[in-house]
N, C-alpha and C. Protein backbone atom coordinates (compact mmCIF):
# COMPACT_ATOMS: atom_id res chain seq x y z
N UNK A 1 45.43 -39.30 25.52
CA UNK A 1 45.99 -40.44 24.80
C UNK A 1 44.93 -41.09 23.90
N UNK A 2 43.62 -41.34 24.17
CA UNK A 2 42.43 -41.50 23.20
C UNK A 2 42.41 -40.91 22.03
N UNK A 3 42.60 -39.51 22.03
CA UNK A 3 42.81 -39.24 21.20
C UNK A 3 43.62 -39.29 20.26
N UNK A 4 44.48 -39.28 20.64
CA UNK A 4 46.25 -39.89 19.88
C UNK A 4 45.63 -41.02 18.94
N UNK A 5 45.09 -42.26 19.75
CA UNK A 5 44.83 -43.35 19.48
C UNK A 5 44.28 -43.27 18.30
N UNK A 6 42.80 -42.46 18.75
CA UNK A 6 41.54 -42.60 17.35
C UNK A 6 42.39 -41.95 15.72
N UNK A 7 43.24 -40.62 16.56
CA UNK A 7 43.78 -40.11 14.96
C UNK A 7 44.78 -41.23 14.49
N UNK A 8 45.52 -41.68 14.81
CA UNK A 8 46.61 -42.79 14.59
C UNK A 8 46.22 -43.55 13.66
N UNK A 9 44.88 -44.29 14.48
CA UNK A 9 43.63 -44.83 13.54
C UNK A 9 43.31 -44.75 12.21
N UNK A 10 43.17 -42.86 12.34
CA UNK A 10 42.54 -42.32 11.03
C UNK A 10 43.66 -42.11 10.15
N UNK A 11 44.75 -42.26 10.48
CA UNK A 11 45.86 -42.17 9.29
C UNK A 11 45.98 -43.34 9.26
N UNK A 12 45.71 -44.86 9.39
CA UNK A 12 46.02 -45.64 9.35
C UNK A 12 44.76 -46.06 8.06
N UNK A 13 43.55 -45.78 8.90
CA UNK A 13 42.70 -45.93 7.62
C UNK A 13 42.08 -45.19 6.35
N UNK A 14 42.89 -44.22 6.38
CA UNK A 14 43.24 -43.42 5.17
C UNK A 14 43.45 -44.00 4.34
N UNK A 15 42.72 -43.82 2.70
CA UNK A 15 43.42 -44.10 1.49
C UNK A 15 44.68 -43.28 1.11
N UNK A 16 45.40 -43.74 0.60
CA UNK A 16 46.69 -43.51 0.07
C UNK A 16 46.50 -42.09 -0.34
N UNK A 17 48.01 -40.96 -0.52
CA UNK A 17 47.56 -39.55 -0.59
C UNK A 17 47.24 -38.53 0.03
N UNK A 18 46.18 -37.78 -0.81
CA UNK A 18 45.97 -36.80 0.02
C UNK A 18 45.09 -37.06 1.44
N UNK A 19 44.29 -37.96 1.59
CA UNK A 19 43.53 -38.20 2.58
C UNK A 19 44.34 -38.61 3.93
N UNK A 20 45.45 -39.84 3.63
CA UNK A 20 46.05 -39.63 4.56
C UNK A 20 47.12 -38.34 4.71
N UNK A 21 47.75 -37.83 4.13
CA UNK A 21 48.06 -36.42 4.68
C UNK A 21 47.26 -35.80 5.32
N UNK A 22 45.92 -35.43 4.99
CA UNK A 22 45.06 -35.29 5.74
C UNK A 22 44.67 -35.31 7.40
N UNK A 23 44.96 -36.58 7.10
CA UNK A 23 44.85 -37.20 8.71
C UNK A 23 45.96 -36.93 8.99
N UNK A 24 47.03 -36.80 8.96
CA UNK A 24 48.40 -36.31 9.61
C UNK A 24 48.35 -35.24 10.02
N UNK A 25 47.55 -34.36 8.94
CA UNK A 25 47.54 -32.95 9.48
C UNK A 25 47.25 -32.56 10.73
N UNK A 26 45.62 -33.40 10.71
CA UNK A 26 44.70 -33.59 11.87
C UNK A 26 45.60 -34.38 13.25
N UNK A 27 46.78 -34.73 13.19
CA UNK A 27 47.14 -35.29 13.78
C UNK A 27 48.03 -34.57 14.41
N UNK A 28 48.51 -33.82 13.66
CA UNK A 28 49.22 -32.55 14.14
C UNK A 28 48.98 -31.60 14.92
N UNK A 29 47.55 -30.94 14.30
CA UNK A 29 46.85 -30.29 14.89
C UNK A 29 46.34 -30.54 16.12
N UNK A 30 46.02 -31.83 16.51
CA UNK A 30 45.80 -32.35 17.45
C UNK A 30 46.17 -32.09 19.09
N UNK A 31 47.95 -32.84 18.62
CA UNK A 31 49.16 -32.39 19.21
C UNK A 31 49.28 -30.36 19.80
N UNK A 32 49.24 -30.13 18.56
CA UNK A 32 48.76 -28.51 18.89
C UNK A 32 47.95 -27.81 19.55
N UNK A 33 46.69 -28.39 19.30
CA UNK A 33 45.71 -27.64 20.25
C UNK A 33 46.15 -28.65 21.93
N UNK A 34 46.66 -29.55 22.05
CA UNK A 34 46.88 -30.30 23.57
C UNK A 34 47.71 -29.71 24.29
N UNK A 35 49.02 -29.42 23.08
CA UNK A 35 49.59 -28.27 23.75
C UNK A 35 49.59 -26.98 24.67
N UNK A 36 48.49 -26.57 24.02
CA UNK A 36 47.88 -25.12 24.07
C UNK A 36 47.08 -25.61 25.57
N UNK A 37 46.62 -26.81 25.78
CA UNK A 37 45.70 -26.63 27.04
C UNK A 37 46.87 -27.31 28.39
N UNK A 38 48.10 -27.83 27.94
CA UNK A 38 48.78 -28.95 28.46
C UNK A 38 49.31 -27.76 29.91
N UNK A 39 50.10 -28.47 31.08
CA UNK A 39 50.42 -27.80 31.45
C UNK A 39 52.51 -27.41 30.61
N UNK A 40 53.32 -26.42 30.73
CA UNK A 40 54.06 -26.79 30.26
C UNK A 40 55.77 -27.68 30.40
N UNK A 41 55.28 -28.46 31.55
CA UNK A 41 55.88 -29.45 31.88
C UNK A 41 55.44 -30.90 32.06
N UNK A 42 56.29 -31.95 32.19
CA UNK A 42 55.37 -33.03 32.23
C UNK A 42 55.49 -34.12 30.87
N UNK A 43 55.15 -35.12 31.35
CA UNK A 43 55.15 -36.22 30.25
C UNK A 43 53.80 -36.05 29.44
N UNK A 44 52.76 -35.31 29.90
CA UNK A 44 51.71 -34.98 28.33
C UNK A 44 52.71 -33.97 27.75
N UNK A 45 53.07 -32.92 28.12
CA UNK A 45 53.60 -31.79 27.66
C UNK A 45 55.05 -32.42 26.51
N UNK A 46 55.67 -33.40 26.90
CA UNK A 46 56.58 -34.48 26.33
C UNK A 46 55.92 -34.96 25.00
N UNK A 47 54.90 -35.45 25.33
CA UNK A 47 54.11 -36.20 23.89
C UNK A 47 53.52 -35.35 23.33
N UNK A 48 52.67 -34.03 23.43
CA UNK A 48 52.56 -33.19 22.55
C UNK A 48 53.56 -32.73 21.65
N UNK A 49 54.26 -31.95 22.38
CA UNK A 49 55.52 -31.28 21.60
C UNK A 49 56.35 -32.63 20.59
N UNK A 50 56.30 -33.78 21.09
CA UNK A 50 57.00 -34.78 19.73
C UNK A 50 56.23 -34.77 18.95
N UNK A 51 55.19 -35.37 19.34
CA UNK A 51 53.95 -35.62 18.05
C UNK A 51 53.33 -34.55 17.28
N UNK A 52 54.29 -33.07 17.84
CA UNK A 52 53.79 -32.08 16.92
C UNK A 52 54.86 -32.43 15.71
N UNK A 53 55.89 -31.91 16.55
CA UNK A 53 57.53 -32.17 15.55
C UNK A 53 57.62 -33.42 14.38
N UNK A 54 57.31 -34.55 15.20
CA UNK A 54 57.03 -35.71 14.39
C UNK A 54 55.97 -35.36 12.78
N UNK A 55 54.44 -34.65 13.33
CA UNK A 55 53.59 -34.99 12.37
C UNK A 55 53.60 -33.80 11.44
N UNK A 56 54.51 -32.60 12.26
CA UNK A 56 54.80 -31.43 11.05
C UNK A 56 56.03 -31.88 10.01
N UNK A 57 56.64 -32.49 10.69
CA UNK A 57 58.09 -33.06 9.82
C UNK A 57 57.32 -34.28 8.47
N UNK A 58 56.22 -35.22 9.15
CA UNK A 58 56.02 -35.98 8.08
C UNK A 58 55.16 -35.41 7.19
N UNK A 59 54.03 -34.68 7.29
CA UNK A 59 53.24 -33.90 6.06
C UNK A 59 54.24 -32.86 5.34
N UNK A 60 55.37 -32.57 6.21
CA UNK A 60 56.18 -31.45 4.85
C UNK A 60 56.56 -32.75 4.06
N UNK A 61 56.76 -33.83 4.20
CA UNK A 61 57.46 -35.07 3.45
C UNK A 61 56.55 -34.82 2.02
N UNK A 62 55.77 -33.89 2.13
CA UNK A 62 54.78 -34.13 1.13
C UNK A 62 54.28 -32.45 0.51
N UNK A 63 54.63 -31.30 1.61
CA UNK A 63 53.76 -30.39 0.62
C UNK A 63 55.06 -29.32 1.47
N UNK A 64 56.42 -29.73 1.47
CA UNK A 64 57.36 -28.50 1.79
C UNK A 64 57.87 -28.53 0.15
N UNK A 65 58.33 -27.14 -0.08
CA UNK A 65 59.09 -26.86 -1.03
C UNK A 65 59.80 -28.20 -1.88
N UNK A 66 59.83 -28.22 -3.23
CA UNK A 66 60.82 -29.51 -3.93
C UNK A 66 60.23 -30.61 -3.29
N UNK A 67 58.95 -30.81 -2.95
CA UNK A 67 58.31 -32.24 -2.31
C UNK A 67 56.76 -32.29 -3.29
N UNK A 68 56.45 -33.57 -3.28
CA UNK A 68 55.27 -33.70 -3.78
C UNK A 68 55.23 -34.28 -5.42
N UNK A 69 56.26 -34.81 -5.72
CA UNK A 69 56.08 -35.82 -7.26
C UNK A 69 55.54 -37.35 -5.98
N UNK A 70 54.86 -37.66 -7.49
CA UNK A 70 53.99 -38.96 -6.90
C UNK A 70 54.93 -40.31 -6.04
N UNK A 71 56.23 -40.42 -6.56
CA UNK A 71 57.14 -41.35 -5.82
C UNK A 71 57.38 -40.61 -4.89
N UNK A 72 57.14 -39.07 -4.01
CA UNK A 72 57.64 -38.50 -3.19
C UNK A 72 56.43 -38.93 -1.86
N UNK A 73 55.54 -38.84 -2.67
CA UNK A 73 54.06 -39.08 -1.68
C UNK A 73 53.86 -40.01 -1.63
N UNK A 74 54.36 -41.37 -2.15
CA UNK A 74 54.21 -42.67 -1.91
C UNK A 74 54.90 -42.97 -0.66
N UNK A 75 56.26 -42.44 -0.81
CA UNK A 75 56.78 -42.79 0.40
C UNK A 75 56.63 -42.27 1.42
N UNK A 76 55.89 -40.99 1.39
CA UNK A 76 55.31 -39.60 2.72
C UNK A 76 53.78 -40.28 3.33
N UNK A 77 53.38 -41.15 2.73
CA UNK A 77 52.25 -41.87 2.89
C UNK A 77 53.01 -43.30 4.04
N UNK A 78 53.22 -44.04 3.41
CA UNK A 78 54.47 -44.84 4.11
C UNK A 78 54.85 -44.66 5.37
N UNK A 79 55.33 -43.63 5.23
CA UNK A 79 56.25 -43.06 6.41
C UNK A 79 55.17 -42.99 7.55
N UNK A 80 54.09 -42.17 7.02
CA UNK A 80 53.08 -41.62 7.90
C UNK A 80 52.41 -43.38 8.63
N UNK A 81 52.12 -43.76 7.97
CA UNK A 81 51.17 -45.03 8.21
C UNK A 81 52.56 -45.76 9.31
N UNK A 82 53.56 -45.76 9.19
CA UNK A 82 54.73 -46.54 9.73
C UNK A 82 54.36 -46.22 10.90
N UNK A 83 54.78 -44.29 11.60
CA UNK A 83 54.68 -43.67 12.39
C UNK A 83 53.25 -44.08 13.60
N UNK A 84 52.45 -43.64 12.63
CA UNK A 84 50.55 -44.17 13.45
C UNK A 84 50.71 -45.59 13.49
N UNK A 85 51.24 -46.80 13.29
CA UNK A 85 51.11 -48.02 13.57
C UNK A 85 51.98 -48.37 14.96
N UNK A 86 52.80 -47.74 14.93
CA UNK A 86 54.42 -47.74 15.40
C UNK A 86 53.92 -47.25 16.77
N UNK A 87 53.28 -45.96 16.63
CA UNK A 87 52.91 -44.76 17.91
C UNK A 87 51.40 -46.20 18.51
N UNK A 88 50.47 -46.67 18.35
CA UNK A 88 49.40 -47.51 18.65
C UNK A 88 50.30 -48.19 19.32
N UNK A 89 51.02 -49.28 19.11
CA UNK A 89 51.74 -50.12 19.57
C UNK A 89 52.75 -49.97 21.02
N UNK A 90 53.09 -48.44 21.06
CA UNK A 90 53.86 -47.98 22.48
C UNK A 90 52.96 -46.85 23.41
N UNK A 91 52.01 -46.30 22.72
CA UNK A 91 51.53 -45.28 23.29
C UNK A 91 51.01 -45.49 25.25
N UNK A 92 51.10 -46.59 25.01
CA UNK A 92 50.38 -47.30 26.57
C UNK A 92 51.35 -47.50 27.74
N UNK A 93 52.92 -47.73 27.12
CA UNK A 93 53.72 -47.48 28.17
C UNK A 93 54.92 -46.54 28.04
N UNK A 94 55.08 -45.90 29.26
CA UNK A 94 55.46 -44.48 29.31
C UNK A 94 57.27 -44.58 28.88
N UNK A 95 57.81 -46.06 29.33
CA UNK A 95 59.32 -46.44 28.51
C UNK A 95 59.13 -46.21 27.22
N UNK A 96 58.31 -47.30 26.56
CA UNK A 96 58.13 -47.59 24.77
C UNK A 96 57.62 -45.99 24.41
N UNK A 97 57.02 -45.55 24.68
CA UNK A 97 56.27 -44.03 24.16
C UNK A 97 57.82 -43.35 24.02
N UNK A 98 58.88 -42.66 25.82
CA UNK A 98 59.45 -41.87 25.30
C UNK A 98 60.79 -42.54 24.08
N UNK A 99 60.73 -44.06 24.07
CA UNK A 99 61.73 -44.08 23.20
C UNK A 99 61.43 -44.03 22.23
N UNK A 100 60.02 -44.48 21.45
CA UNK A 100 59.39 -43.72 19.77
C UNK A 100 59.62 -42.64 19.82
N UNK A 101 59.11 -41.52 20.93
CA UNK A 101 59.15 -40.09 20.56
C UNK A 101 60.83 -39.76 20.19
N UNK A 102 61.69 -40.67 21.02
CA UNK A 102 63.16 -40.25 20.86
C UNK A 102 63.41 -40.58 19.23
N UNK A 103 63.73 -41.87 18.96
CA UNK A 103 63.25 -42.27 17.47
C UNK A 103 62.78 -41.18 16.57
N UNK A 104 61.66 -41.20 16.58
CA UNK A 104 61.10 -40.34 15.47
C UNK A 104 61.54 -39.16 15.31
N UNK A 105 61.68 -38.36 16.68
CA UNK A 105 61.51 -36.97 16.83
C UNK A 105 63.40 -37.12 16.34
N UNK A 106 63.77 -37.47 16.26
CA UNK A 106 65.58 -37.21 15.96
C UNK A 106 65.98 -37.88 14.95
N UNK A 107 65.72 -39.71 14.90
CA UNK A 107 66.31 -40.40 14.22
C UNK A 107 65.84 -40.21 12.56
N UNK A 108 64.26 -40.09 12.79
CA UNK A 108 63.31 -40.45 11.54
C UNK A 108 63.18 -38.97 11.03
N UNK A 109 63.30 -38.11 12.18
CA UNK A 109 62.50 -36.41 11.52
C UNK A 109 63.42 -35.83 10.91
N UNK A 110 64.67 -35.94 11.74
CA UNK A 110 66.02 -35.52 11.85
C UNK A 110 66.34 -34.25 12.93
N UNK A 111 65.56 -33.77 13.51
CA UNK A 111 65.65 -32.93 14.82
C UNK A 111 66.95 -33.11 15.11
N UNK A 112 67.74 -32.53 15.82
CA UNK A 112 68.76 -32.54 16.29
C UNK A 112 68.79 -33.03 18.04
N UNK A 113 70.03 -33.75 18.48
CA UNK A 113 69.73 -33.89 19.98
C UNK A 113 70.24 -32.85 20.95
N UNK A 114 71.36 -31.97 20.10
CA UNK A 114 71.58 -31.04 20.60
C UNK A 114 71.05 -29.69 21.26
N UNK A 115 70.92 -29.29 22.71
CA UNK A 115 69.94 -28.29 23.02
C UNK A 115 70.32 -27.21 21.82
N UNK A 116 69.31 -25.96 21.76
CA UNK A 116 70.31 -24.92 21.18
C UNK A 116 70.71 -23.80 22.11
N UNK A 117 71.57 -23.05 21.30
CA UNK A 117 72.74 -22.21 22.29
C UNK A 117 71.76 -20.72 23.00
N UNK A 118 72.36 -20.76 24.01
CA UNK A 118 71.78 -19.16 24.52
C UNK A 118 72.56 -18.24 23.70
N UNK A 119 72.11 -17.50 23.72
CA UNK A 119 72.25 -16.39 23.08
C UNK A 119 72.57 -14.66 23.62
């Protein structure tokens, strides 16, 4: 969770742009490599996997296909800084955390709540 914290931080004190994309990335990545050591159940295993979904969904806001005119990255900047202010503020209790991750990861990303189908 320190870590969460410090990157949150660093997109927070990012200049506008590419730098904070930047830090989103790193924020992502983050999420990713925690993953990789997490076990795969569990409330870390919970906050990795959102805060991957979450911070891959907000940097495409900015460099997926048909993204990236300057009013596009103003608001992908925005968004991002919303998210890292938003995530500081609940990260400490385990109610407020899973209902941001619910939030973001569905309402804000657009994830779906629906499992998907076996196959």
């Amino acid at each position: 969770m320190a870590a969460a914290a410090a990157q949150a931080r660093l997109v927070l004190d990012a200049d506008p742009g590419l730098p904070t994309y930047d830090a989103g990335l790193e924020f992502q990545g983050l999420a990713i490599r925690t993953m990789a050591e997490a076990p795969e159940s569990g409330p870390l295993s919970e906050v990795t996997v959102g805060l991957n979904l979450i911070w891959g969904a907000l940097t495409d806001e900015m460099d997926a296909p048909g993204r990236g005119s300057a009013e596009q990255d103003v608001q992908a900047v925005r968004h991002m800084k919303q998210a890292a202010a938003e995530w500081l503020g609940v990260m400490n209790s385990p109610d407020d955390r899973a209902a941001y991750l619910d939030f973001w990861v569905h309402d804000e990303c657009g994830y779906s709540r629906d499992p998907p189908e076996s196959g």
